[in-house]
PDB file of N, CA and C in Angstrom:
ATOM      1  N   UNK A   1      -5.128  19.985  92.712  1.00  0.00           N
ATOM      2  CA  UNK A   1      -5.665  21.295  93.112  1.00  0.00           C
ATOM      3  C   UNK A   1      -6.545  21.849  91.982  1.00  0.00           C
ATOM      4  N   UNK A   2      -7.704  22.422  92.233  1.00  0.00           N
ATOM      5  CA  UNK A   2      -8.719  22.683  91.291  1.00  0.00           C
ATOM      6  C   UNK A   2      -8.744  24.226  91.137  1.00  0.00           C
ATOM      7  N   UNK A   3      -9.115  24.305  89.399  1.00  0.00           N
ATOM      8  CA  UNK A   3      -8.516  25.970  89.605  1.00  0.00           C
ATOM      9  C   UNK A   3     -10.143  26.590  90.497  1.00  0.00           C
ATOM     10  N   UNK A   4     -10.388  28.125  90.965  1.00  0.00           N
ATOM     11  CA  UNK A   4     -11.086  28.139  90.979  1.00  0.00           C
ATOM     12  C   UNK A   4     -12.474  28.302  90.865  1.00  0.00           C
ATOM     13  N   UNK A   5     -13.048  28.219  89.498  1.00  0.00           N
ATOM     14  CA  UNK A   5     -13.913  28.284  88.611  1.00  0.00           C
ATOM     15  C   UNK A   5     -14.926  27.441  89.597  1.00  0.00           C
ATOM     16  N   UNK A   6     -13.845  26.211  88.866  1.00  0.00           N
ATOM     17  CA  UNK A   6     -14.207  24.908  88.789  1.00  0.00           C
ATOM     18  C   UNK A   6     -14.816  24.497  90.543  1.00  0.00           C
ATOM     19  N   UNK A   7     -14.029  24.668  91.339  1.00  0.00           N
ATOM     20  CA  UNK A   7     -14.119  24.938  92.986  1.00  0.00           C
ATOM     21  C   UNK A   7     -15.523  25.804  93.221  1.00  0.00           C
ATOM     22  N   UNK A   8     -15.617  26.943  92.801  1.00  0.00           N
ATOM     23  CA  UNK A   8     -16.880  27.406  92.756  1.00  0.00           C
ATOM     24  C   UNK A   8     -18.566  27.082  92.258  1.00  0.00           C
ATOM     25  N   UNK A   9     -18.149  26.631  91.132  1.00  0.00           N
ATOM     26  CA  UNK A   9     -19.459  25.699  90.476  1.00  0.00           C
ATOM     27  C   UNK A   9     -19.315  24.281  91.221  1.00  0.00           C
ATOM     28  N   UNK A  10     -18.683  23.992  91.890  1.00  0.00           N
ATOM     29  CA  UNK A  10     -18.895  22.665  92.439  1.00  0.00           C
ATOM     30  C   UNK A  10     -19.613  22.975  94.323  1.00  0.00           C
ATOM     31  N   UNK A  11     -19.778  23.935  94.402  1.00  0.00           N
ATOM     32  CA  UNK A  11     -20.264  24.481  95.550  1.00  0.00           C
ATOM     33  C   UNK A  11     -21.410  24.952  95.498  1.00  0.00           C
ATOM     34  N   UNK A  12     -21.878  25.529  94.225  1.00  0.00           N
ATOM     35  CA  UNK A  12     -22.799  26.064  93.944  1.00  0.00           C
ATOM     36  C   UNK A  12     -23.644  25.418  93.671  1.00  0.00           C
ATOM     37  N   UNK A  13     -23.733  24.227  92.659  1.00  0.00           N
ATOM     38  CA  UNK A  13     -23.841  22.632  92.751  1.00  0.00           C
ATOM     39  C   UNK A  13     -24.153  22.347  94.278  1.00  0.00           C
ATOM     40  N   UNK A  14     -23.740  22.115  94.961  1.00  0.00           N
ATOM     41  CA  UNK A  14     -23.657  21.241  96.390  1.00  0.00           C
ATOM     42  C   UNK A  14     -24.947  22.210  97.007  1.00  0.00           C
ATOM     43  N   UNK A  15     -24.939  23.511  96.893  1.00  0.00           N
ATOM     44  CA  UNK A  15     -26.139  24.365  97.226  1.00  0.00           C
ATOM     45  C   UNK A  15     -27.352  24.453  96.525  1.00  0.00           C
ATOM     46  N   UNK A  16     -27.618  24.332  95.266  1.00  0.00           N
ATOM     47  CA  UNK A  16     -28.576  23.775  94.778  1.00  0.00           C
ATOM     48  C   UNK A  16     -29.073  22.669  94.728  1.00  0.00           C
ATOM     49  N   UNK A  17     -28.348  21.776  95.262  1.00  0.00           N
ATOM     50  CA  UNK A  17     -28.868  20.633  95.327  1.00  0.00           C
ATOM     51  C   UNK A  17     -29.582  19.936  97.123  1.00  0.00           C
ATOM     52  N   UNK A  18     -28.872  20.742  97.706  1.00  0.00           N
ATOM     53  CA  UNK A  18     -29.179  20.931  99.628  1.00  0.00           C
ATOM     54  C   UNK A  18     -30.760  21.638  99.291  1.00  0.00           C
ATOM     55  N   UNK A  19     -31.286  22.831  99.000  1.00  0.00           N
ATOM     56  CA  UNK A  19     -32.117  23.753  98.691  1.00  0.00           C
ATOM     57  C   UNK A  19     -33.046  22.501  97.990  1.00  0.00           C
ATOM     58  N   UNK A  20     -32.858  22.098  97.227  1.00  0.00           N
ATOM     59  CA  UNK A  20     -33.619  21.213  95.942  1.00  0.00           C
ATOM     60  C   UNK A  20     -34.585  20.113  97.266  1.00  0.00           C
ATOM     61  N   UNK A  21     -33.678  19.847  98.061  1.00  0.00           N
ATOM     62  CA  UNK A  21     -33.886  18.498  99.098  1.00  0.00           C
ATOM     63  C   UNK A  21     -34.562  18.870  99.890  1.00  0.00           C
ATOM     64  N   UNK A  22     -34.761  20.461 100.744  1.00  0.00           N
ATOM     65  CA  UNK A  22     -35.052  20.896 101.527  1.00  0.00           C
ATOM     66  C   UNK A  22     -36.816  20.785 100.902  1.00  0.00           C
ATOM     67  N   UNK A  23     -36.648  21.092  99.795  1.00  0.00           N
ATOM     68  CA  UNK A  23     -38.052  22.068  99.035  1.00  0.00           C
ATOM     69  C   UNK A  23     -39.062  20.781  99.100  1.00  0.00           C
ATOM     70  N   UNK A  24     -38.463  19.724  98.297  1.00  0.00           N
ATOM     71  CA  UNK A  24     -38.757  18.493  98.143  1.00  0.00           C
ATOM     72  C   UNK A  24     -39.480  17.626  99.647  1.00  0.00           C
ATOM     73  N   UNK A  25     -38.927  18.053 100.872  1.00  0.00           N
ATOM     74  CA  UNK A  25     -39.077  17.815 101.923  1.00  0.00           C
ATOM     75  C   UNK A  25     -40.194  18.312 102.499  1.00  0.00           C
ATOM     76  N   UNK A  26     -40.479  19.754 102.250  1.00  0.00           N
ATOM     77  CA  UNK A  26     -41.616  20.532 102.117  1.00  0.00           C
ATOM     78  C   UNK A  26     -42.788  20.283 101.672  1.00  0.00           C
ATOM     79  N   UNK A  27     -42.627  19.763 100.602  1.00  0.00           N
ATOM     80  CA  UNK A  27     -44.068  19.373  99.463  1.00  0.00           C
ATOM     81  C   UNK A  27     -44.355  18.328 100.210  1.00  0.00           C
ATOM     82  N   UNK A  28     -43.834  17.498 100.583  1.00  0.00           N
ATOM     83  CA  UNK A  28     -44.742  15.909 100.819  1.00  0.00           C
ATOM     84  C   UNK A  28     -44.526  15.722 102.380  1.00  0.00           C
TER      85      UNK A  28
END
């Protein structure tokens, strides 16, 4: 079980990186 800091930055992570893909998708 993850405290939840850690749970949070790993989501936040997972959303910057969805966004990152989207943008990327955009340009080209």
């Amino acid at each position: 079980d993850m405290p939840g800091g850690l749970r949070l930055l790993s989501s936040a992570i997972i959303a910057l990186v969805r966004l990152n893909v989207r943008w990327m998708q955009k340009q080209f």
